[in-house]
C-alpha atoms as a PDB file:
ATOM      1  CA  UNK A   1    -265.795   7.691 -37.482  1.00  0.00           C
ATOM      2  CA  UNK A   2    -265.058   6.279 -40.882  1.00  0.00           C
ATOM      3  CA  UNK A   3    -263.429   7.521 -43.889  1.00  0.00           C
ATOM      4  CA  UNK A   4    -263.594   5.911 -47.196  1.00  0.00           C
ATOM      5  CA  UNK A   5    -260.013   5.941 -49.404  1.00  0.00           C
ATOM      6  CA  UNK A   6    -259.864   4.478 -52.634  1.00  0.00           C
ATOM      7  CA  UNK A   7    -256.585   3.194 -53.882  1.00  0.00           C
ATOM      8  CA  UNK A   8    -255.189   1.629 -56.907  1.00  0.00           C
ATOM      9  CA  UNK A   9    -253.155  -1.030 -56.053  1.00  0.00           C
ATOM     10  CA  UNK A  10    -252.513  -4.574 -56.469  1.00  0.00           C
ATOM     11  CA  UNK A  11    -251.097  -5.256 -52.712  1.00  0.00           C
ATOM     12  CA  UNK A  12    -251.875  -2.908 -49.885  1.00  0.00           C
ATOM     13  CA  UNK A  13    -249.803  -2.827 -47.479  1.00  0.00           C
ATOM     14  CA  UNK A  14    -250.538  -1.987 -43.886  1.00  0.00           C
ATOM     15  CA  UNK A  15    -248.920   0.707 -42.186  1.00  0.00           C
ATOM     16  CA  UNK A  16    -246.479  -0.811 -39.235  1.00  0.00           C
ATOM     17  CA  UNK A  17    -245.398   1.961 -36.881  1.00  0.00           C
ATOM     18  CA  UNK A  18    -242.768   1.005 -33.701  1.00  0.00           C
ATOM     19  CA  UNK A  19    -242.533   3.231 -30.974  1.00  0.00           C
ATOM     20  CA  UNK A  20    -239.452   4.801 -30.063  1.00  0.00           C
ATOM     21  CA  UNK A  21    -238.713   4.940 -26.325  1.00  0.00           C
ATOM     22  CA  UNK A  22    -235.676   7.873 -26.100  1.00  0.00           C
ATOM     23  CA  UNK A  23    -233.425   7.492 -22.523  1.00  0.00           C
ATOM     24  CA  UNK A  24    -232.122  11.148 -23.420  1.00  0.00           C
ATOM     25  CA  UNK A  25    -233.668  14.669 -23.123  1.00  0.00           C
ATOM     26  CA  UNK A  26    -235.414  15.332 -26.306  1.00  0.00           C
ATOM     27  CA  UNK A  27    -233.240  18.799 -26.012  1.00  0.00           C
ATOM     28  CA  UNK A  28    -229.948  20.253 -24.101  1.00  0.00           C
ATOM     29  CA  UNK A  29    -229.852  22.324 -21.561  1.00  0.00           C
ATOM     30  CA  UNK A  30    -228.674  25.309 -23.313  1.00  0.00           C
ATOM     31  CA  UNK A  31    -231.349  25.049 -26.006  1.00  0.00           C
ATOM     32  CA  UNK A  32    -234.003  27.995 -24.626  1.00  0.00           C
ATOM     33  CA  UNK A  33    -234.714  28.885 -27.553  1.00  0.00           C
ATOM     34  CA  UNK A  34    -235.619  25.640 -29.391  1.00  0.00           C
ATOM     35  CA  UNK A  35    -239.349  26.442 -27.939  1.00  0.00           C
ATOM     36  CA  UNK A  36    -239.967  30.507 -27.734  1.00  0.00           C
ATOM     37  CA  UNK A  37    -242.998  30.038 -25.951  1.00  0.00           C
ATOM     38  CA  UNK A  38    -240.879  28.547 -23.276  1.00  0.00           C
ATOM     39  CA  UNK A  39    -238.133  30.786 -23.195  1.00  0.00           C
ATOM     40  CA  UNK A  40    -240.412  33.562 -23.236  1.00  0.00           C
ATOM     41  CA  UNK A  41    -242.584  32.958 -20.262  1.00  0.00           C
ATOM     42  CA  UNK A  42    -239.576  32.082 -18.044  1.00  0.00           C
ATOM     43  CA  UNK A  43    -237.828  35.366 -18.914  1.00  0.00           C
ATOM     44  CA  UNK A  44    -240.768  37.390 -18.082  1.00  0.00           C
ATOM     45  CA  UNK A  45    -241.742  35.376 -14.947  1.00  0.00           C
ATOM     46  CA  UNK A  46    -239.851  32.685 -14.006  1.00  0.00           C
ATOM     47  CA  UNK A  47    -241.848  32.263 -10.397  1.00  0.00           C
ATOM     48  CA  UNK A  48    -245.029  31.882 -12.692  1.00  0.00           C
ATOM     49  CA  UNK A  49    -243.589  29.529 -15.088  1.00  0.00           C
ATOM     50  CA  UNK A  50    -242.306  26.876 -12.298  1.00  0.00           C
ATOM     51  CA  UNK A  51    -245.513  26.656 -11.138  1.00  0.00           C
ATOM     52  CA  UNK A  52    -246.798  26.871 -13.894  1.00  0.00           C
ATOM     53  CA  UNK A  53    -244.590  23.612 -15.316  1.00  0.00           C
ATOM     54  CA  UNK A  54    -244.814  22.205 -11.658  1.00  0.00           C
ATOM     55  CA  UNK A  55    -248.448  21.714 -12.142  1.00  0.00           C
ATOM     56  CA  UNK A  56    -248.421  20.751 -15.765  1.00  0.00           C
ATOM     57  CA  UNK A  57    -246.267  17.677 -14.407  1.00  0.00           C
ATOM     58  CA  UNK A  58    -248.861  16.522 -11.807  1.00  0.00           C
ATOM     59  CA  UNK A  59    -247.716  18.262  -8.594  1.00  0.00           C
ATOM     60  CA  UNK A  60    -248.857  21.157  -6.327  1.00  0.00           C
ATOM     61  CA  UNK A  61    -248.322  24.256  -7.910  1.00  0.00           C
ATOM     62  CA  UNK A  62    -246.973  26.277  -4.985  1.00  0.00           C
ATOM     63  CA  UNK A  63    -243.765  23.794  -4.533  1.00  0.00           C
ATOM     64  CA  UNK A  64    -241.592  26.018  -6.524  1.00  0.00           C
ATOM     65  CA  UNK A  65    -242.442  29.260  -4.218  1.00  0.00           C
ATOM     66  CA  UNK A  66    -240.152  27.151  -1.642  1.00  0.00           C
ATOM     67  CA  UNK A  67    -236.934  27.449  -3.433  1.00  0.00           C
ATOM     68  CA  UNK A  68    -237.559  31.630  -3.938  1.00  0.00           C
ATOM     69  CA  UNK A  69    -237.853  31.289  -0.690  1.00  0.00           C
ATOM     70  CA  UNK A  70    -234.900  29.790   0.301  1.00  0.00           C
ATOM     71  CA  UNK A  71    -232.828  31.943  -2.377  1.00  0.00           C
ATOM     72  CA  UNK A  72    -231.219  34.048  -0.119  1.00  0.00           C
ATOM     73  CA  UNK A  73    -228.893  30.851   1.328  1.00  0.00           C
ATOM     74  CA  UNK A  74    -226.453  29.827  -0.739  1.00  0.00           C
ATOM     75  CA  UNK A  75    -227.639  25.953  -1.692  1.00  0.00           C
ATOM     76  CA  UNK A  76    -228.929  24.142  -4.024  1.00  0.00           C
ATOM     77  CA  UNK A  77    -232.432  24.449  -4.684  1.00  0.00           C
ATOM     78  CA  UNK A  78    -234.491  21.323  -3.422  1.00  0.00           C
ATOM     79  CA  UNK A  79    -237.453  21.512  -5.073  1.00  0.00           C
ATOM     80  CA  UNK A  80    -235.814  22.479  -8.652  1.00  0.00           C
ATOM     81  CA  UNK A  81    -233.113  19.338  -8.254  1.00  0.00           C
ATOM     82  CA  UNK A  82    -236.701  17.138  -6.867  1.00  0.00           C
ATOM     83  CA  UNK A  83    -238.354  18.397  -9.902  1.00  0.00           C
ATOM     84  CA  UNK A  84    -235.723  17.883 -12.485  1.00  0.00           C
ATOM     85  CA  UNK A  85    -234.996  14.433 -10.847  1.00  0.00           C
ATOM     86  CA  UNK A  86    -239.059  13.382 -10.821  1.00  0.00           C
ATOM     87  CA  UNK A  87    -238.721  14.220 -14.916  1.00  0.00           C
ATOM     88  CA  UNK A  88    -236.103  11.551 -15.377  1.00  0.00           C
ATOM     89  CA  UNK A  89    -237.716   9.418 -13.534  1.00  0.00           C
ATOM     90  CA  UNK A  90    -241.028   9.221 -14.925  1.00  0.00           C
ATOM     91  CA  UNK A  91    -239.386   9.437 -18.240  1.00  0.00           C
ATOM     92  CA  UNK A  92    -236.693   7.218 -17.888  1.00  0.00           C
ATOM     93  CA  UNK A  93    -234.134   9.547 -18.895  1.00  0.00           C
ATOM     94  CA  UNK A  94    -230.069   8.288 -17.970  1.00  0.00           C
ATOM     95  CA  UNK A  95    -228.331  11.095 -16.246  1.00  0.00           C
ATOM     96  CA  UNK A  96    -227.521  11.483 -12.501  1.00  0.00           C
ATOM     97  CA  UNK A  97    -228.018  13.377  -9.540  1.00  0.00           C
ATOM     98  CA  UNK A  98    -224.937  15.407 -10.095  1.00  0.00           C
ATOM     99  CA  UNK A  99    -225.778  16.598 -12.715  1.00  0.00           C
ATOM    100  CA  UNK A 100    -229.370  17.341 -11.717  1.00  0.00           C
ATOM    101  CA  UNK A 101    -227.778  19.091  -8.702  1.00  0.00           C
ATOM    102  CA  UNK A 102    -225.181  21.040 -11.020  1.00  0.00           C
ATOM    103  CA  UNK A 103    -227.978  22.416 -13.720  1.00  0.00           C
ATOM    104  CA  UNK A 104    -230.160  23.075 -10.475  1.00  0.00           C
ATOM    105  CA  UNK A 105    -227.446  25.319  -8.782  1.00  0.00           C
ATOM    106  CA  UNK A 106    -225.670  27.278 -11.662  1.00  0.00           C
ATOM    107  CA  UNK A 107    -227.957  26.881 -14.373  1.00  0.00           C
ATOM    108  CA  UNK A 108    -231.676  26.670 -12.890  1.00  0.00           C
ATOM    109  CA  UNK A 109    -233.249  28.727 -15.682  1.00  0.00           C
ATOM    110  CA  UNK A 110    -232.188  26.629 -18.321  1.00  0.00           C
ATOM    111  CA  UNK A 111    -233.260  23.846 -16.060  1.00  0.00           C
ATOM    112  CA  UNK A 112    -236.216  24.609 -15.748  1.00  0.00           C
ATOM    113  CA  UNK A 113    -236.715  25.509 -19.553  1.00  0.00           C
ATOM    114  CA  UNK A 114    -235.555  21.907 -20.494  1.00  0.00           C
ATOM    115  CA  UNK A 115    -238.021  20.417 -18.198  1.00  0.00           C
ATOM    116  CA  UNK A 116    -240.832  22.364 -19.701  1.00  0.00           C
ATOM    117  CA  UNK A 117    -239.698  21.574 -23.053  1.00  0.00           C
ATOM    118  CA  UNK A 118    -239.239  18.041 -22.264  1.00  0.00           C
ATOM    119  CA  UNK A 119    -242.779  17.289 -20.362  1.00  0.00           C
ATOM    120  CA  UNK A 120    -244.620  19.353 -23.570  1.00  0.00           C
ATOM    121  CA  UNK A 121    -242.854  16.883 -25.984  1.00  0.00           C
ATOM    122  CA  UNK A 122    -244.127  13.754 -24.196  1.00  0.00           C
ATOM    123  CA  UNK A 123    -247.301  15.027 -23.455  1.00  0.00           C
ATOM    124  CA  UNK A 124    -247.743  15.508 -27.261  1.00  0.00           C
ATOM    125  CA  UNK A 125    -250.285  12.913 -28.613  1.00  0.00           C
ATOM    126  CA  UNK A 126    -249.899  11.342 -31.736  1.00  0.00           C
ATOM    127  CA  UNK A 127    -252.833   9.453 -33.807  1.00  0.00           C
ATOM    128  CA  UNK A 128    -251.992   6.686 -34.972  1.00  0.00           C
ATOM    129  CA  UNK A 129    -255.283   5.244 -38.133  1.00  0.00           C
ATOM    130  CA  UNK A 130    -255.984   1.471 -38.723  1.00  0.00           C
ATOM    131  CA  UNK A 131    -256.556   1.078 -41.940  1.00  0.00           C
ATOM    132  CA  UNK A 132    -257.780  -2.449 -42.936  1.00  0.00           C
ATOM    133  CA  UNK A 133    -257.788  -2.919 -46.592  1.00  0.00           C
ATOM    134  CA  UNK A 134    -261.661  -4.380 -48.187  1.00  0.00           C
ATOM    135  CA  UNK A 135    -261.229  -5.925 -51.881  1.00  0.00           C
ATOM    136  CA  UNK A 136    -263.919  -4.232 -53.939  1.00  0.00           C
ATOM    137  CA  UNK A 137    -262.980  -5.622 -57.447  1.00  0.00           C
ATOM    138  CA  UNK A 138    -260.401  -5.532 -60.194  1.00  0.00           C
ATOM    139  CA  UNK A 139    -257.702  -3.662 -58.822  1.00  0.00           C
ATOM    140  CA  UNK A 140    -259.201  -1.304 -56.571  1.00  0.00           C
ATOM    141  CA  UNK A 141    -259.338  -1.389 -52.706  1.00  0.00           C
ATOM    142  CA  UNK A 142    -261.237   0.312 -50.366  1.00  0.00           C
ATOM    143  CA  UNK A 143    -259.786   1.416 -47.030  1.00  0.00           C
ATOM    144  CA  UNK A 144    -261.776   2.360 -44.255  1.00  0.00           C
ATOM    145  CA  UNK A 145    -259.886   3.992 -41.709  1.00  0.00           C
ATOM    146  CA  UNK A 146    -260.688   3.769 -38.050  1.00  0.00           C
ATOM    147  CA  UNK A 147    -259.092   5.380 -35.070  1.00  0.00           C
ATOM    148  CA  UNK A 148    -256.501   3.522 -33.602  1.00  0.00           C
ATOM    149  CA  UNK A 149    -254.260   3.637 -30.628  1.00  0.00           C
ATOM    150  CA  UNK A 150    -253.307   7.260 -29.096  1.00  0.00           C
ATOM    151  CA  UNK A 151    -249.228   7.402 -28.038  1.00  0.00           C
ATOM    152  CA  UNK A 152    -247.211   9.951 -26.675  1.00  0.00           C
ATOM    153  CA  UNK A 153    -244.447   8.523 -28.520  1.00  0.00           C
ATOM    154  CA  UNK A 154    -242.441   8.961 -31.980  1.00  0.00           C
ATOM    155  CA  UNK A 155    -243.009   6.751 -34.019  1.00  0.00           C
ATOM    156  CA  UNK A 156    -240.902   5.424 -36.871  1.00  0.00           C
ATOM    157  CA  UNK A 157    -241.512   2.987 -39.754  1.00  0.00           C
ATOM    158  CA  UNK A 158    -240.079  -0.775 -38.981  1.00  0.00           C
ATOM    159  CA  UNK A 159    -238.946  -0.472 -42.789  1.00  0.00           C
ATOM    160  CA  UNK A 160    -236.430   2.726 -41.511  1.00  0.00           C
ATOM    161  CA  UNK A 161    -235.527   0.142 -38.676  1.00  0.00           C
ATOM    162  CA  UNK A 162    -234.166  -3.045 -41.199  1.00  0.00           C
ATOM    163  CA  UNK A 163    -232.265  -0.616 -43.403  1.00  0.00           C
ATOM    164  CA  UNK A 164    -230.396   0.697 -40.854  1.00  0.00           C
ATOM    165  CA  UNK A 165    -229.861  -2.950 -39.152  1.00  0.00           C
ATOM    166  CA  UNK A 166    -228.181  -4.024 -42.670  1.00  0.00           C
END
């Protein structure tokens, strides 16, 4: 697939995009809202929406059943702490386990909200175009963009990365 762009310009300059690789959750815990969608389907039915986001992530389904299950002891629910614990992980996000275990106990709504929010973010795809500049004459240059590489990272200009280095 190739698109024709015609620009009037003396140098082109190719686009340089560096991915950004965030060690944080891309929101807090307390931010339900941030994504309604979210919010919404764990008000209405929380059981469905942790399996739901337990199978979006890549595991069985039914795993979250166990911790309804076990709701009637007072402990910490394993497969929400395993689950919020797998997400940092996989996404090399810096907390620890005490805090895993602490949003797992008293907060496992909001828990499980941020890990939805957080696996939908990094399973976003962006589309990144190679354009590749052809001289066609006296000031005027024709780019043919191609696809390019597919991320599930930001991205961010290198020329946003010098200015803030200076």
């Amino acid at each position: 697939m190739a698109t024709n762009v015609f620009i009037n310009n003396q140098q082109p300059q190719p686009p340089t995009l560096v991915a950004v690789h965030s060690n944080q959750w891309s929101t807090g815990i307390c931010d339900c809202c941030s994504d309604l969608d979210v919010c919404c389907f764990a008000c209405w039915c929380f059981p469905c929406f942790t399996c739901s986001t337990m199978s979006t992530f890549g595991e069985n389904f039914c795993l979250p059943l166990l911790d309804m299950m076990l709701s009637t002891q007072p402990c910490t629910p394993p497969v929400s702490m395993s689950m919020r614990v797998a997400v940092r992980s996989r996404y090399g996000i810096q907390e620890d386990m005490t805090s895993d275990c602490m949003y797992a106990t008293f907060c496992n709504t909001c828990s499980w909200c941020q890990i939805a929010r957080e696996i939908k973010r990094r399973k976003q795809t962006l589309t990144i175009i190679n354009a590749q500049p052809a001289y066609m004459g006296v000031q005027q240059y024709v780019m043919n963009a191609q696809l390019g590489a597919v991320t599930s990272q930001p991205m961010i200009s290198a020329e946003v990365l010098t200015s803030r280095a200076m």
